[in-house]
Structure formats: structure tokens, C-alpha cells
N, C-alpha and C. Protein backbone atom coordinates (compact mmCIF):
# COMPACT_ATOMS: atom_id res chain seq x y z
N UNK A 1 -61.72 19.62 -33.09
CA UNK A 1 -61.53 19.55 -31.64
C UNK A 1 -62.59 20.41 -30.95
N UNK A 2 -63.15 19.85 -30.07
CA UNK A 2 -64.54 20.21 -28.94
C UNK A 2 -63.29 21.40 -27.90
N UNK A 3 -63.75 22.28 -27.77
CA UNK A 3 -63.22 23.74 -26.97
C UNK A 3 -64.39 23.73 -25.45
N UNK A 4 -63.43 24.23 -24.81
CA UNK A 4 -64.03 24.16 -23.36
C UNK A 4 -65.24 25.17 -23.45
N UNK A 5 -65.81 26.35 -24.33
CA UNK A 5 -66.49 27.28 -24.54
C UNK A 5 -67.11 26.77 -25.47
N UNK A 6 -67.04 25.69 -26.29
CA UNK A 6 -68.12 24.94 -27.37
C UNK A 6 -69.14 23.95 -26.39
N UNK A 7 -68.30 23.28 -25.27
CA UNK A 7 -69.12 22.38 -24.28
C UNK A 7 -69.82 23.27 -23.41
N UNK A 8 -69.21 23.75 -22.70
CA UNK A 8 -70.91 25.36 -22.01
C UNK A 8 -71.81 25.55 -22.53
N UNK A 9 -71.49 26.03 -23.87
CA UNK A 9 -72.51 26.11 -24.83
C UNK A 9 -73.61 24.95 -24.81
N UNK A 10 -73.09 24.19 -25.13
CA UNK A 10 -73.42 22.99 -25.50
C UNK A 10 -74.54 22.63 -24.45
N UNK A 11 -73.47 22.56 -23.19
CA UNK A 11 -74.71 21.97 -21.38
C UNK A 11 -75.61 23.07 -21.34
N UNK A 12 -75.49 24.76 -21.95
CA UNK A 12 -76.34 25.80 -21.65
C UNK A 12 -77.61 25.81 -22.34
N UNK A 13 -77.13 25.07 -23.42
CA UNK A 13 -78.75 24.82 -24.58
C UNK A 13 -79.21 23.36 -24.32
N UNK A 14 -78.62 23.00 -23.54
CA UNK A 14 -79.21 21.08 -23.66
C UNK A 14 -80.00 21.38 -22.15
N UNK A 15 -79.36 22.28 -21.33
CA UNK A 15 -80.72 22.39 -19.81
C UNK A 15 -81.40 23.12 -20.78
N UNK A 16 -81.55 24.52 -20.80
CA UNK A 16 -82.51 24.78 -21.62
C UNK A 16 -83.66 24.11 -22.74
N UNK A 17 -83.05 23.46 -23.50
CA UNK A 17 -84.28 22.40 -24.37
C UNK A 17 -84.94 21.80 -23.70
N UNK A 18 -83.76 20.61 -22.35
CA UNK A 18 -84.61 19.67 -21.82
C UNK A 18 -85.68 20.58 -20.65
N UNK A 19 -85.56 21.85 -20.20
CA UNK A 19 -86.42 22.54 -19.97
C UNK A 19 -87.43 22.56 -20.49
N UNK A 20 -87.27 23.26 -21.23
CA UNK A 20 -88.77 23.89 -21.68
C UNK A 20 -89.16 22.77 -22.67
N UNK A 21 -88.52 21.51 -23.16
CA UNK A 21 -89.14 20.32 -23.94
C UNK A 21 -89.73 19.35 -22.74
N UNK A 22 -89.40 19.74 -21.08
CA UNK A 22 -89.83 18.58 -20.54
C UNK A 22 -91.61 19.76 -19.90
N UNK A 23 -91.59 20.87 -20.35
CA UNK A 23 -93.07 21.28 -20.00
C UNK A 23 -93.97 21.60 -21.32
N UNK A 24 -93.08 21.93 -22.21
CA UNK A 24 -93.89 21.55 -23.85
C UNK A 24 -93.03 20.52 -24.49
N UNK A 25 -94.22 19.57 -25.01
CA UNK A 25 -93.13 18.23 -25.17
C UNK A 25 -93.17 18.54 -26.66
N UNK A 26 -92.54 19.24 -26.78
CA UNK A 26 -92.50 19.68 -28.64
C UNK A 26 -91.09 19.28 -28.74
N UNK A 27 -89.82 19.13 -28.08
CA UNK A 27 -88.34 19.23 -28.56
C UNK A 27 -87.96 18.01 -27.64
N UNK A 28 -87.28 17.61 -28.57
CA UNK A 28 -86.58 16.40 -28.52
C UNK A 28 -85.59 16.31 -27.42
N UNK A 29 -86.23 16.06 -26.35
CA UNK A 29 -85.10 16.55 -25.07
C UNK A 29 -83.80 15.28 -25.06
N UNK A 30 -84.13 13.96 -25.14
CA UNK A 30 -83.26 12.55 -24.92
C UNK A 30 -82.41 12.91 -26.30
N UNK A 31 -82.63 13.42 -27.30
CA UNK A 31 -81.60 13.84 -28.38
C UNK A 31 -80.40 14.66 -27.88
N UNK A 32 -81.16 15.84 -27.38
CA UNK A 32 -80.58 16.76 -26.84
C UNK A 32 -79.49 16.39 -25.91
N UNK A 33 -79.75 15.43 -24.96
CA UNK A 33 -78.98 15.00 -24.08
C UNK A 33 -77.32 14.06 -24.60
N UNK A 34 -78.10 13.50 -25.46
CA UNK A 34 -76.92 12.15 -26.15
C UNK A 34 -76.53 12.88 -26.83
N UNK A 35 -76.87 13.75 -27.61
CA UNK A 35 -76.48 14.84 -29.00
C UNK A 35 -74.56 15.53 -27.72
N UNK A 36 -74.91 16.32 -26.72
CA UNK A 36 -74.44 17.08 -25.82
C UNK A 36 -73.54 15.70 -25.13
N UNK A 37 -73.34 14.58 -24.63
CA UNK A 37 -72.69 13.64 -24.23
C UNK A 37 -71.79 13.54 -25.29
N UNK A 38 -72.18 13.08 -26.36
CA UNK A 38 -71.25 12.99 -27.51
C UNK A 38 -70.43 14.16 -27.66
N UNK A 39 -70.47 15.71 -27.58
CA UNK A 39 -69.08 16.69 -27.78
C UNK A 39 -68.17 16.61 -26.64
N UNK A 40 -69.43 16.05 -25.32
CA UNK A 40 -68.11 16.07 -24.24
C UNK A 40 -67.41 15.34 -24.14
N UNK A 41 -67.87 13.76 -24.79
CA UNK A 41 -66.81 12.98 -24.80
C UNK A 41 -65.90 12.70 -25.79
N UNK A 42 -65.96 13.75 -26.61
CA UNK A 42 -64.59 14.25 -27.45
C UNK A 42 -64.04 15.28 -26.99
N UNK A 43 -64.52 16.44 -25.91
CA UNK A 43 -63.55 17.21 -25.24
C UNK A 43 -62.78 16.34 -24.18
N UNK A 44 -63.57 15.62 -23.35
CA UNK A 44 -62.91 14.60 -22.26
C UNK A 44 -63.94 14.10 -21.39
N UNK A 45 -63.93 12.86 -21.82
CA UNK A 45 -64.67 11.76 -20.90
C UNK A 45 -65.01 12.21 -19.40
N UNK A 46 -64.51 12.52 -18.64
CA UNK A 46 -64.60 13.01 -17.51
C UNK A 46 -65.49 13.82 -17.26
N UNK A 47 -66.00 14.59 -18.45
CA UNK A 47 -67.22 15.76 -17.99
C UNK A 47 -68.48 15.32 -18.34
N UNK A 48 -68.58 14.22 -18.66
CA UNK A 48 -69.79 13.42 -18.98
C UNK A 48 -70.67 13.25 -17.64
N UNK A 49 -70.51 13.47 -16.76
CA UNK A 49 -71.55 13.79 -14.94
C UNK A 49 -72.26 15.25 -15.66
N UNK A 50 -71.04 15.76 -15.91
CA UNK A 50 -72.18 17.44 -16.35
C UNK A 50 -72.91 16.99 -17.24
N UNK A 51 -72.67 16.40 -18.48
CA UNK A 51 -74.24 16.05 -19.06
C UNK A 51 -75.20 15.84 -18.50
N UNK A 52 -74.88 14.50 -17.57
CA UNK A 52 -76.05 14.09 -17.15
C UNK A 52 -76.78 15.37 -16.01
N UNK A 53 -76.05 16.06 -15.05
CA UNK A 53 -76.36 17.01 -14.19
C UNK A 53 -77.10 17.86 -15.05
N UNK A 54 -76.27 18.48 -15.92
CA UNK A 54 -77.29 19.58 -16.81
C UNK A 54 -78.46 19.40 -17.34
N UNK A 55 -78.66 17.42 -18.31
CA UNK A 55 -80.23 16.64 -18.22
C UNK A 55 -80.54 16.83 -17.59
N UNK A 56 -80.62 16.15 -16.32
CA UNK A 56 -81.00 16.06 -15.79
C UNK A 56 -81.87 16.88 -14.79
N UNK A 57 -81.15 18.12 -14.45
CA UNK A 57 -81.52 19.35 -13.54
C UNK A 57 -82.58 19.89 -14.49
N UNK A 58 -82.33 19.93 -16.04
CA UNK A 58 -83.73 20.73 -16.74
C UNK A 58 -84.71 19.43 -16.59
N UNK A 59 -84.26 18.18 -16.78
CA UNK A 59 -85.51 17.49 -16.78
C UNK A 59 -86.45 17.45 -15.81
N UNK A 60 -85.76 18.08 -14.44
CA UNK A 60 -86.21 17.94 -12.88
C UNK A 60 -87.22 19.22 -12.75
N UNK A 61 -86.11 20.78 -13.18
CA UNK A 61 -87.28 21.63 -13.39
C UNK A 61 -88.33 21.53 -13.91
N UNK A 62 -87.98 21.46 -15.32
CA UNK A 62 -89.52 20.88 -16.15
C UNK A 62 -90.59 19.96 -15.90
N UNK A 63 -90.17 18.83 -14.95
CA UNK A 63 -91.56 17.94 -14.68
C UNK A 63 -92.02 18.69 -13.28
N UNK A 64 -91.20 19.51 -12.76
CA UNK A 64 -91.70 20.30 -11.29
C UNK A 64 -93.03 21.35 -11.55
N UNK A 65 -92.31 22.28 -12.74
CA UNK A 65 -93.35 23.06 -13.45
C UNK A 65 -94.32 22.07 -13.90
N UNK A 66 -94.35 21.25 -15.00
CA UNK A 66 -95.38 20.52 -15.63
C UNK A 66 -96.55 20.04 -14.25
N UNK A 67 -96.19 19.50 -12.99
CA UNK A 67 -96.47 18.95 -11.55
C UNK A 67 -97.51 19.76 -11.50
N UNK A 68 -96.94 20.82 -11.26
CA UNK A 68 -97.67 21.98 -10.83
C UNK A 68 -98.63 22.92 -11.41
N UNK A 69 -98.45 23.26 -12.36
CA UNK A 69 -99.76 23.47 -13.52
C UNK A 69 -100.51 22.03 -13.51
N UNK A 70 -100.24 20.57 -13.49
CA UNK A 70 -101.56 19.70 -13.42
C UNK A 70 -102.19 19.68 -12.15
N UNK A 71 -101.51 20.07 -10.79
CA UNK A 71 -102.25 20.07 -10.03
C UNK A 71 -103.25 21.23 -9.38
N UNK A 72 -102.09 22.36 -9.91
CA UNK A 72 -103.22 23.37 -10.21
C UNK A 72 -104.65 22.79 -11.39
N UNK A 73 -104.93 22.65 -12.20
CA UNK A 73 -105.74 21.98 -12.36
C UNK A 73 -106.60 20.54 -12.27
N UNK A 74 -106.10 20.14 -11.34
CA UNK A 74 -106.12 18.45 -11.18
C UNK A 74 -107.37 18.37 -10.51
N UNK A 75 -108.09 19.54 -9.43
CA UNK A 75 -109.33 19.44 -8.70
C UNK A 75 -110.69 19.20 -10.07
N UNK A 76 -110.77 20.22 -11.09
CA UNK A 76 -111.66 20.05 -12.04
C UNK A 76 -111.33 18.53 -12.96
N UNK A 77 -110.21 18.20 -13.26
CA UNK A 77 -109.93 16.96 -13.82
C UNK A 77 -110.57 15.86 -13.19
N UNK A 78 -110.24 15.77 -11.92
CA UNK A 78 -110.49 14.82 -11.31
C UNK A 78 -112.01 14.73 -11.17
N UNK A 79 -113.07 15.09 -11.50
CA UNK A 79 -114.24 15.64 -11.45
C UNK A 79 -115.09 15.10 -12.58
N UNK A 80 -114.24 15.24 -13.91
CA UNK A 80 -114.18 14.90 -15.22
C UNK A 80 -113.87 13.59 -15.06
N UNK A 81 -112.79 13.43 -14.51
CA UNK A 81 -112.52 11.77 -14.96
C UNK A 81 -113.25 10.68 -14.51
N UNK A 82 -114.24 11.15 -13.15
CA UNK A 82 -115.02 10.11 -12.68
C UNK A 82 -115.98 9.86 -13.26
N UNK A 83 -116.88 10.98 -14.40
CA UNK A 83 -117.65 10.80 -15.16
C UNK A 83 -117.11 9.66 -15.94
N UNK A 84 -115.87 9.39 -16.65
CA UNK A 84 -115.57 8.74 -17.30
C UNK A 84 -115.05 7.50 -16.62
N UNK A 85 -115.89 6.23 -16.71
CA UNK A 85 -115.01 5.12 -16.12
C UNK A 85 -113.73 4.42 -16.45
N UNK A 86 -113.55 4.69 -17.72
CA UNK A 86 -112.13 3.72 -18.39
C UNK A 86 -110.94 4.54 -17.71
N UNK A 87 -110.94 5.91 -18.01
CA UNK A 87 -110.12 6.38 -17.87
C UNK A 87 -109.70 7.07 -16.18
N UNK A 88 -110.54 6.95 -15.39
CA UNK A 88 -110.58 6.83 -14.05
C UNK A 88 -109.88 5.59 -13.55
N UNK A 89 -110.35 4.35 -14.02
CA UNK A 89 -109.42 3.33 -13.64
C UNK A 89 -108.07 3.03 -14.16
N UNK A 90 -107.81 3.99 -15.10
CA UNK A 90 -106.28 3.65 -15.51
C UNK A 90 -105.95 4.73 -14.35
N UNK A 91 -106.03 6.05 -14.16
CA UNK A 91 -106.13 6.54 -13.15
C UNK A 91 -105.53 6.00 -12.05
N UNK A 92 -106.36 4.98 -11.41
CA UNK A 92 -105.89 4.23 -10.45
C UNK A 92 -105.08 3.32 -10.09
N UNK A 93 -105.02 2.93 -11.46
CA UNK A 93 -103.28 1.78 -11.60
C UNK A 93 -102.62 2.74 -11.66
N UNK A 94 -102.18 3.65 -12.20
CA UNK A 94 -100.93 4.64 -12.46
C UNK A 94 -100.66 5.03 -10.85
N UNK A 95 -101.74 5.14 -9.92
CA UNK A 95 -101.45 5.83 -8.46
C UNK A 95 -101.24 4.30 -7.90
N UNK A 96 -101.47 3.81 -8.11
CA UNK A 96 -100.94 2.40 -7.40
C UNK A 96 -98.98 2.22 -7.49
N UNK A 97 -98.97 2.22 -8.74
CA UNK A 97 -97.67 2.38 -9.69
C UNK A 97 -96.84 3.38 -8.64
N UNK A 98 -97.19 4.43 -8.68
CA UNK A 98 -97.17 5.77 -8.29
C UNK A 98 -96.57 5.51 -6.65
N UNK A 99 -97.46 4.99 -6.10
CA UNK A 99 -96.96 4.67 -4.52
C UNK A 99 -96.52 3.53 -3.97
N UNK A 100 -96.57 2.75 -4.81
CA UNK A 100 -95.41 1.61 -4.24
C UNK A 100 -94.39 1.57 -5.30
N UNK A 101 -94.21 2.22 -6.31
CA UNK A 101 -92.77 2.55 -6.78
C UNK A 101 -92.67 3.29 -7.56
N UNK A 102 -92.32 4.90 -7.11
CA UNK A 102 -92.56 6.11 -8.01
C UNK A 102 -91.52 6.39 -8.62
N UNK A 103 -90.13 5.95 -8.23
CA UNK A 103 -89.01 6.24 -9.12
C UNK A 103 -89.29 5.51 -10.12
N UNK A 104 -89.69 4.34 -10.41
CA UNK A 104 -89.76 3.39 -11.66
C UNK A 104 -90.83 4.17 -12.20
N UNK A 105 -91.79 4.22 -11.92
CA UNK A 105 -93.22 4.35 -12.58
C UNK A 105 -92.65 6.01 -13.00
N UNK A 106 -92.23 7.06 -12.84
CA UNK A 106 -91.27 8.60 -13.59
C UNK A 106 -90.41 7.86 -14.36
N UNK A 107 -89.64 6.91 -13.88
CA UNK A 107 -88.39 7.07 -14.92
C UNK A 107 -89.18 6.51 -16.17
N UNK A 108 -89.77 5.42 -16.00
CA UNK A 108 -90.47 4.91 -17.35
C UNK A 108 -91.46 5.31 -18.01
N UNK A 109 -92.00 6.57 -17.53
CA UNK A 109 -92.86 7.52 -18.15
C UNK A 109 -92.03 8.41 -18.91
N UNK A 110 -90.70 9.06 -18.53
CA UNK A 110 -90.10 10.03 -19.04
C UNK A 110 -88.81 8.83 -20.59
N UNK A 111 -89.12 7.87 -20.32
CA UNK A 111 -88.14 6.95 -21.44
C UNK A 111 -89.70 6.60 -22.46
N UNK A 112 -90.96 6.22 -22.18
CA UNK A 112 -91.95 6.19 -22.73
C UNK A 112 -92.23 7.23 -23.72
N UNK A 113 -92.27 7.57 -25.48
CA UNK A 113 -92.75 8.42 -25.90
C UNK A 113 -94.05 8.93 -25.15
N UNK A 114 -94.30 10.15 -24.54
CA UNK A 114 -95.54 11.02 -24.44
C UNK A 114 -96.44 10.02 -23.40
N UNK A 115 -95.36 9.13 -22.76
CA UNK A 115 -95.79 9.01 -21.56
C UNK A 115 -95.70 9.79 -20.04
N UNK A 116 -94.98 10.92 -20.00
CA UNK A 116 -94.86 11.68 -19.21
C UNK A 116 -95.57 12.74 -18.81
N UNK A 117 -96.04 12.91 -19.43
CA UNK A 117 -97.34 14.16 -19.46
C UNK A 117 -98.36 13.13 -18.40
N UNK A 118 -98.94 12.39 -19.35
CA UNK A 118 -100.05 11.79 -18.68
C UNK A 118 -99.63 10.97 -17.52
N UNK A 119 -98.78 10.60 -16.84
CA UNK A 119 -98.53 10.23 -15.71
C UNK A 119 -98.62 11.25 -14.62
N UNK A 120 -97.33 12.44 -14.78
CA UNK A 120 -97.74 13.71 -14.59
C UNK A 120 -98.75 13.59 -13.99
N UNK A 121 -99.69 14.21 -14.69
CA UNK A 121 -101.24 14.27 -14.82
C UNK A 121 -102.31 13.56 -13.62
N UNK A 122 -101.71 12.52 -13.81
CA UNK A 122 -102.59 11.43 -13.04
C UNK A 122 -102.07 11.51 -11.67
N UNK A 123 -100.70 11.70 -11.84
CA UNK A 123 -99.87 12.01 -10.25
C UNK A 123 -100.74 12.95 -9.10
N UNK A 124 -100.67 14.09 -10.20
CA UNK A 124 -101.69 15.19 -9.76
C UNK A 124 -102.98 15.16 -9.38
N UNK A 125 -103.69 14.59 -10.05
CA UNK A 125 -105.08 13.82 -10.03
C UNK A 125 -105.67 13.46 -8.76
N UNK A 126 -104.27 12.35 -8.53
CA UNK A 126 -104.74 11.02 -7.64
C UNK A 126 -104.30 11.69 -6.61
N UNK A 127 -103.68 13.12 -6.00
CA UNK A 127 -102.93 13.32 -4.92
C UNK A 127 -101.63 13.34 -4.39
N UNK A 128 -100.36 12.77 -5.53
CA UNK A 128 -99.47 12.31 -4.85
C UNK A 128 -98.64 13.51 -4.19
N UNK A 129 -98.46 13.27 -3.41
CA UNK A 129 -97.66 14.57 -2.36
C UNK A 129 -96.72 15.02 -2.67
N UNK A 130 -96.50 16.05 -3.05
CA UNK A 130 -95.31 17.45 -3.22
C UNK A 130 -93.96 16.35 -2.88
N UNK A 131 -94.14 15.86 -1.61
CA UNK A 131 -92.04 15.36 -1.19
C UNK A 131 -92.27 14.21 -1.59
N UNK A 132 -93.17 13.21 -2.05
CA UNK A 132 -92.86 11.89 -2.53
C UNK A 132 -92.33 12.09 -4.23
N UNK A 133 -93.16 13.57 -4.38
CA UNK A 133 -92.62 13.20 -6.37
C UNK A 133 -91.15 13.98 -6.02
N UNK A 134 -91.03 15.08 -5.20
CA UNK A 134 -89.44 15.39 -5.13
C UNK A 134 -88.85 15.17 -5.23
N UNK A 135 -88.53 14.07 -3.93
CA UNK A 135 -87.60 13.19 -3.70
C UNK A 135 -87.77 11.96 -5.06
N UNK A 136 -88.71 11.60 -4.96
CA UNK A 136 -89.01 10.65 -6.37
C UNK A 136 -88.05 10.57 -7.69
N UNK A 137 -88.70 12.10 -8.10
CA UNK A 137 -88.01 12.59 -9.22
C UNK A 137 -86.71 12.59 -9.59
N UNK A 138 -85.82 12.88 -8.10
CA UNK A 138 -84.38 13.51 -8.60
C UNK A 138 -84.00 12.31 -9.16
N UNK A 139 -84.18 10.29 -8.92
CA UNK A 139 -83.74 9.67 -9.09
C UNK A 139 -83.76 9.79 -10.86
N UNK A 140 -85.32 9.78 -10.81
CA UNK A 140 -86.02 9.47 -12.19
C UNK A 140 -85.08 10.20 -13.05
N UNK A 141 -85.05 11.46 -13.10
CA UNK A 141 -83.99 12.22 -13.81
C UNK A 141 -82.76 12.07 -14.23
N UNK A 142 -81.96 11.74 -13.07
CA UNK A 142 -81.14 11.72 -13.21
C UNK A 142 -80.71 9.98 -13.75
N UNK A 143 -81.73 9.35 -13.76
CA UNK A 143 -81.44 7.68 -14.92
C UNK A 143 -81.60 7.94 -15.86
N UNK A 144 -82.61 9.20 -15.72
CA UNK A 144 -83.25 9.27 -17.04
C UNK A 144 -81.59 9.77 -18.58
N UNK A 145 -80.80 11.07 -17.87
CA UNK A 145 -80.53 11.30 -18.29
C UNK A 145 -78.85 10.77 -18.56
N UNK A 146 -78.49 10.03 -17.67
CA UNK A 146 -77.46 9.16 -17.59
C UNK A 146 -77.88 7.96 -18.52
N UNK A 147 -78.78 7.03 -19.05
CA UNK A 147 -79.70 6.83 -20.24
C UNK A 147 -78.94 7.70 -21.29
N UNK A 148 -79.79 8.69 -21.77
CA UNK A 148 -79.31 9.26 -23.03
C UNK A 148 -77.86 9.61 -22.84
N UNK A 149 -77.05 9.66 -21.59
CA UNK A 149 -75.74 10.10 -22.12
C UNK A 149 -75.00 8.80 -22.61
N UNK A 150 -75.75 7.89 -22.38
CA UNK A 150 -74.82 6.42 -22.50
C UNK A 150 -74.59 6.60 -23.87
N UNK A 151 -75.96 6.75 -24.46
CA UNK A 151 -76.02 6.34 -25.80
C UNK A 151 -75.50 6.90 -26.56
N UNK A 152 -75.08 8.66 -26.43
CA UNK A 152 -74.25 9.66 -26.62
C UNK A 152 -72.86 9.11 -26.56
N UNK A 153 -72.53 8.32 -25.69
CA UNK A 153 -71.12 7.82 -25.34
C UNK A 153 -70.97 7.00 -26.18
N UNK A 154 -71.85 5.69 -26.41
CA UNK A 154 -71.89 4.84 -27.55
C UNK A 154 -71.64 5.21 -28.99
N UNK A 155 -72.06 6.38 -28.97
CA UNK A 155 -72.05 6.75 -30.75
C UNK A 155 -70.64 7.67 -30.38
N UNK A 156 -70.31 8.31 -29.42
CA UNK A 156 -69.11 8.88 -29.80
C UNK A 156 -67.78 7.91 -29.83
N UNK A 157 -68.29 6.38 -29.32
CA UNK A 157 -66.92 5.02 -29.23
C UNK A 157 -67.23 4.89 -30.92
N UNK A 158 -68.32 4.66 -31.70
CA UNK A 158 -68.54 4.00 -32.56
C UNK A 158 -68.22 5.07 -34.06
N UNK A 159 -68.20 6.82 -33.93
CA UNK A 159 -67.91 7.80 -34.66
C UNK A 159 -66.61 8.18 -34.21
N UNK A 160 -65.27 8.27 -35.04
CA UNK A 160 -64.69 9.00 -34.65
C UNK A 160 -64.92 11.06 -34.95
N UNK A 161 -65.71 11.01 -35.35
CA UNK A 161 -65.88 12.95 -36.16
C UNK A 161 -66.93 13.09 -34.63
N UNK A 162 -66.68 14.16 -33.87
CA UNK A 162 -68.30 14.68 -32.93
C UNK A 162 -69.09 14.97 -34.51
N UNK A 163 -69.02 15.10 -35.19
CA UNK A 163 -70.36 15.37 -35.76
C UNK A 163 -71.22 14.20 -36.27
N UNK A 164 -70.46 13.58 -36.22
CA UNK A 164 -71.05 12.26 -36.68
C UNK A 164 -71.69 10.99 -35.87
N UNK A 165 -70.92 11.49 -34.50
CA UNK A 165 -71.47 11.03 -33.26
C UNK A 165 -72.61 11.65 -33.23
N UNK A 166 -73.03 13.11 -33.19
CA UNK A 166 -74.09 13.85 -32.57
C UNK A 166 -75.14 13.32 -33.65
N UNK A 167 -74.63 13.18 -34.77
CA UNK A 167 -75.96 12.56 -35.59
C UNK A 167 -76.53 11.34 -35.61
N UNK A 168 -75.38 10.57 -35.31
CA UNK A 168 -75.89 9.05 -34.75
C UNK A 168 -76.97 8.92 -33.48
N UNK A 169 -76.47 9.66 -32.56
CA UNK A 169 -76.85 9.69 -31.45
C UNK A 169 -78.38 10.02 -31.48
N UNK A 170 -78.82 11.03 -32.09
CA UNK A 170 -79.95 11.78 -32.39
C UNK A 170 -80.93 10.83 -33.38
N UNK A 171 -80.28 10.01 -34.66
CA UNK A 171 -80.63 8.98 -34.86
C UNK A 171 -81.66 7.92 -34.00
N UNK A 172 -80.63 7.88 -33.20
CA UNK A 172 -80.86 6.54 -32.44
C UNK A 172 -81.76 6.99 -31.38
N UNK A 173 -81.75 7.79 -31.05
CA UNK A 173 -82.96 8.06 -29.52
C UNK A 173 -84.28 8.58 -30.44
N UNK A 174 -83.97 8.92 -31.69
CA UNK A 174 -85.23 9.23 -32.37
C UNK A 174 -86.21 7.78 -32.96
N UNK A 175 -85.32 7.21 -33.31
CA UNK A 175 -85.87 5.88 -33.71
C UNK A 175 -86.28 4.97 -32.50
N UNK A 176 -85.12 5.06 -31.46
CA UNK A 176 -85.78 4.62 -30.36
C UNK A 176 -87.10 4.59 -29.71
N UNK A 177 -87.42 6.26 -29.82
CA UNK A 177 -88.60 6.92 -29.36
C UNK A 177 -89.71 6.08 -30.32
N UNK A 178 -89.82 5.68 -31.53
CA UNK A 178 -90.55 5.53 -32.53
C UNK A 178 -90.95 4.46 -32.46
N UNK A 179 -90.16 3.88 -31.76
CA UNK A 179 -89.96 1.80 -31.66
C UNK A 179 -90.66 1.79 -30.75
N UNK A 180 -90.41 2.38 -29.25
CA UNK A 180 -91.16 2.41 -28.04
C UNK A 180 -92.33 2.93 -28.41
N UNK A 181 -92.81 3.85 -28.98
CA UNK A 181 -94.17 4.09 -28.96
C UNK A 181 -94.73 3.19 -29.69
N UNK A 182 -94.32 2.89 -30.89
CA UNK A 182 -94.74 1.34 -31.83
C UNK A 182 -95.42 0.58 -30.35
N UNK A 183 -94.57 0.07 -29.88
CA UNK A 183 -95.06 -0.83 -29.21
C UNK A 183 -95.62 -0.89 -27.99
N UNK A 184 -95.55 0.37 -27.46
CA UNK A 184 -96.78 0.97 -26.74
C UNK A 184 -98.18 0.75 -27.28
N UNK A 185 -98.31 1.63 -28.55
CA UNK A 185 -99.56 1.38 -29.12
C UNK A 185 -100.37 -0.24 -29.57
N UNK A 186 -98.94 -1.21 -29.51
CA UNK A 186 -99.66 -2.51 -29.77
C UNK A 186 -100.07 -3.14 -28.61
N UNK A 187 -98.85 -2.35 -27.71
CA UNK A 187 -99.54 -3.47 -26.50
C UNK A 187 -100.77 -2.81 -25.43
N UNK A 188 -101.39 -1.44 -25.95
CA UNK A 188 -102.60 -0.82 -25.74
C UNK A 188 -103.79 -1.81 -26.51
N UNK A 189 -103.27 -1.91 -27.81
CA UNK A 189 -104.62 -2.34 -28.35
C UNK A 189 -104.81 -3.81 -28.15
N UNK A 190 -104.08 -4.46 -27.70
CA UNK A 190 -104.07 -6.03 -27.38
C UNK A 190 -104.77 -6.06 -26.42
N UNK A 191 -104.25 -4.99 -25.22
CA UNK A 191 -104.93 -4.89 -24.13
C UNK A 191 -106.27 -4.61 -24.07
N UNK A 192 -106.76 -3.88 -25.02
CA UNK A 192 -108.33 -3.04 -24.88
C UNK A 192 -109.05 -4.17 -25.90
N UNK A 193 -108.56 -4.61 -26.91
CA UNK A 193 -109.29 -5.79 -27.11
C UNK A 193 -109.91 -7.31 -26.38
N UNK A 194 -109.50 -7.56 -25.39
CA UNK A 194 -110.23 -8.38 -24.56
C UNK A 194 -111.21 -7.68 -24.00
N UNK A 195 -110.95 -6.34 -23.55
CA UNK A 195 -112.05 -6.18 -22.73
C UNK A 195 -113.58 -5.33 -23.39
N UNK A 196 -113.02 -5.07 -24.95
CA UNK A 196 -113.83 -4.66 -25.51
C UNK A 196 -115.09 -5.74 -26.12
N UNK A 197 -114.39 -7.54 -26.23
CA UNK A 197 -114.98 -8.21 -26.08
C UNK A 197 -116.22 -8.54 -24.77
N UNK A 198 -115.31 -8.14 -23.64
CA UNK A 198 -115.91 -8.69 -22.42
C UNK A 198 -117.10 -7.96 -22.40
């Protein structure tokens, strides 16, 4: 049985990871999240909003910090990147992306393996304004992390043990992650092959 002082715990290290995993992308933050959905929904279904709030709020800090260190550096980047043409024009689709639909274009950077950084990045780059990623963000986050609690919820319908949920769960957003980048990387190189012809 999940204890009301095992779930604190629990939301106190899952903001924390998705913290400091959403400004060093070293820790498995979407684990973290479904891992933490799954004990609450063996203490009681009902506290499953705090998952997502507690994701969510570290995922919000962390891309605020990450924001802000790229745009603190984003004047010299941007400087760099024009030397480079390929990567200047992806540049410019991402700010396209970026301003006619920035909640989509965050949320699907932060569900993208190690697509979040470099969006980030480019956000910064291209200019996008302090209250458009703000306001932007809180959505992004908070799908983001209502997302991993689902799946947390899923493995705790499909485990009856939390431990066996939390391992499923962690499973599955890990393999997830693995699949999505799989096919990130194919549908990069499909892409750069026409034009490497052209």
C-alpha cells in the first residue's frame, strides 16, 4: 500500500528530476513522470492532477532556465548559423513552426527524443519573445505531462503490484523514446537525401 508520505516523496523527486532533466537532458524526465502517476494511482486516482502539476511545473521551470541560457547566448549563435546555410534554414522553419503554432511546435519537441534542446535553441535564435514562449509553454507542459501520466495510469490498470506498474511504465516511455527517435532519424535521412541529390 502507497502512504500519503511515500506520494510527496514521490511528486518531490519527480519535480526535481523533471527539473534539472528538462535543463540537462541526462535523466529520464517522461519516466519519471509515469513512474510517479503509477504510485498515485494506487494511493488514489484522484491525485493524479498533482502528477501532472508537479511534471509539469519542473518541466516549465526547466525549459524557462534552458530559454534563457540559449538566449543569453543566442546573439553569437545566430552569427554562426548564418555562416552555415543548412542549418540556418532549418532555423527558419522551426520559427515559422514557432509563430503560427508554438504550443504544438514545444509540446512536440518536448515528446521528440532530444528534440527540445534544439528547438529551445532556435526559439532563442530566431527571437521569439519572452510572453509568447510563457504563455506558450504552460500549455506544452502541462500535455506534455498529462501524456506521461496517462501512460503511468495505463500500466497501473494493466499491473496490479505499484512496482510493477512503475516498471512497466518506465519500460514503455523508454522504448517509446527509442521508437520516436528511430524514426526521427529515418525520416531525417529520407529527407536530406533528395536534396543531397539536388
Amino acid at each position: 500500500m502507497i502512504t500519503f508520505s511515500a506520494l510527496v516523496t514521490a511528486l518531490a523527486i519527480t519535480f526535481g528530476v523533471v527539473a534539472v532533466g528538462s535543463i540537462l537532458p541526462v535523466l529520464p524526465t517522461g519516466a519519471a513522470v509515469s513512474a510517479t502517476a503509477v504510485l498515485a494511482a494506487h494511493y488514489n486516482p484522484v491525485t493524479l492532477p498533482i502528477v501532472v502539476a508537479a511534471g509539469g511545473l519542473g518541466a516549465y521551470l526547466g525549459d524557462a532556465v534552458t530559454f534563457a541560457i540559449c538566449r543569453a547566448g543566442g546573439e553569437a549563435l545566430t552569427r554562426r548559423l548564418r555562416l552555415l546555410r543548412q542549418p540556418w534554414r532549418l532555423a527558419e522553419q522551426v520559427r515559422e513552426r514557432l509563430h503560427r503554432r508554438p504550443v504544438s511546435a514545444l509540446l512536440v519537441s518536448r515528446l521528440v527524443p532530444g528534440g527540445r534542446i534544439p528547438v529551445l535553441l532556435t526559439a532563442a535564435i530566431v527571437g521569439l519573445a519572452w510572453r509568447t514562449f510563457i504563455v506558450s509553454n504552460i500549455a506544452a507542459c502541462a500535455l506534455w505531462a498529462a501524456t506521461y501520466s496517462a501512460i503511468g495510469l495505463l500500466s497501473r490498470n494493466v499491473f496490479p503490484q505499484p512496482w510493477q506498474g512503475v516498471v512497466a511504465a518506465i519500460i514503455i516511455v523508454l522504448a517509446a523514446g527509442q521508437l520516436a527517435g528511430w524514426l526521427e532519424r529515418r525520416r531525417q535521412s529520407h529527407t536530406e537525401a533528395p536534396q543531397e541529390l539536388s
